[in-house]
Protein backbone atom coordinates (compact mmCIF):
# COMPACT_ATOMS: atom_id res chain seq x y z
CA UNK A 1 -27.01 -25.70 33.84
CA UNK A 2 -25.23 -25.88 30.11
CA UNK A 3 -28.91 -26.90 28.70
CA UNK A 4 -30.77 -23.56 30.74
CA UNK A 5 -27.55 -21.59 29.49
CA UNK A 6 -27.70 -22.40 25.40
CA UNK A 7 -31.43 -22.55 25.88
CA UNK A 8 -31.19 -18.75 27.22
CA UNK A 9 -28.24 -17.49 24.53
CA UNK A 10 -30.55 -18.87 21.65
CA UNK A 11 -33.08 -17.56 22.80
CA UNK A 12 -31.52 -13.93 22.98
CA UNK A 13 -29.96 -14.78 19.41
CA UNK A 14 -33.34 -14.33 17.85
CA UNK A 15 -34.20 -18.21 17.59
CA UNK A 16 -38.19 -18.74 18.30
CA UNK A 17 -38.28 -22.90 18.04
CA UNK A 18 -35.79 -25.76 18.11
CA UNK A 19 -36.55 -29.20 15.76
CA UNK A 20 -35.63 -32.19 18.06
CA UNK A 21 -36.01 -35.82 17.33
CA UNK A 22 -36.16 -36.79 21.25
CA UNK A 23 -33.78 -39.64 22.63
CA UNK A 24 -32.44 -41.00 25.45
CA UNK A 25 -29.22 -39.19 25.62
CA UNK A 26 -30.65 -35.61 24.88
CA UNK A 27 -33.90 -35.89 27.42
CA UNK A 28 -32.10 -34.04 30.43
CA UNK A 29 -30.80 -31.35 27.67
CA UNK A 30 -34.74 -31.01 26.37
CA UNK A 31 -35.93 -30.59 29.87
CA UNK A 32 -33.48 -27.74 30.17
CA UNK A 33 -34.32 -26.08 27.08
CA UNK A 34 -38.06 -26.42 27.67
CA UNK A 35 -37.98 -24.33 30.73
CA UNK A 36 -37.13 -21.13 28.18
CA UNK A 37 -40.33 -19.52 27.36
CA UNK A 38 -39.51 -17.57 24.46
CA UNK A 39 -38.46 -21.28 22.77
CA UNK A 40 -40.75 -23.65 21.78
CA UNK A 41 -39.93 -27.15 21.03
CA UNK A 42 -40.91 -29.23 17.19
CA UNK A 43 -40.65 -32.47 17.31
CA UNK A 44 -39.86 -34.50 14.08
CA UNK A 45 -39.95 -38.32 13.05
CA UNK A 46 -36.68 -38.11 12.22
CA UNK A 47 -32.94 -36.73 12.20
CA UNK A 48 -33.07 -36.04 8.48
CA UNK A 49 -36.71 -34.40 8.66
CA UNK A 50 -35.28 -32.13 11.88
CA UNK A 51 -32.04 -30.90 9.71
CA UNK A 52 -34.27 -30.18 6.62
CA UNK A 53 -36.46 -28.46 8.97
CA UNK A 54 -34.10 -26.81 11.32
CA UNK A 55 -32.58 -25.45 7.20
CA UNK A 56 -36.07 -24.22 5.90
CA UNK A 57 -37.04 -22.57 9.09
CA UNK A 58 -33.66 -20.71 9.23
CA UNK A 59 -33.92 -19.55 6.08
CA UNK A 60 -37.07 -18.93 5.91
CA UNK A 61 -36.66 -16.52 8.92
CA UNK A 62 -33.70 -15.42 7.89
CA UNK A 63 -31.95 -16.20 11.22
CA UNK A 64 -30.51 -18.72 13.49
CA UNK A 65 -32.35 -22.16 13.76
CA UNK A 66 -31.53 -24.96 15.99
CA UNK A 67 -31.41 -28.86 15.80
CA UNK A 68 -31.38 -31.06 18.93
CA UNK A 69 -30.91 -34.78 18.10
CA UNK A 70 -29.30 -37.64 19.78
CA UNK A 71 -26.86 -38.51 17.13
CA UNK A 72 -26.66 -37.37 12.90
């Protein structure tokens, strides 16, 4: 599936976690990514918090970050 295949090339980009604020339209695209071991899923309150998050983390780490939200 697209959600297994961007779960899988972020995954082999060096990205450890993804901030998501969970939703209706982005639950089947979750279950996708959730199946990727080497990912590991933060949720946050809100679509602001996730970007702000999704920022520090990357750089922080220096590397890619990702952000899955329903809308922005």
């Amino acid at each position: 599936t697209i959600g297994n295949y961007l779960a899988r090339r972020l995954a082999d980009a060096g990205t450890r976690q993804f901030f998501t604020v969970p939703g209706d339209f982005n639950l089947a695209l979750l279950d996708e990514m959730l199946k990727e071991k080497r990912l590991a899923m933060i949720g946050c309150c809100n679509e602001l918090n996730a970007g702000y998050a999704a920022d520090g983390n990357s750089r922080a780490s220096h590397g890619l970050s990702a952000l899955v939200v329903t809308y922005m």
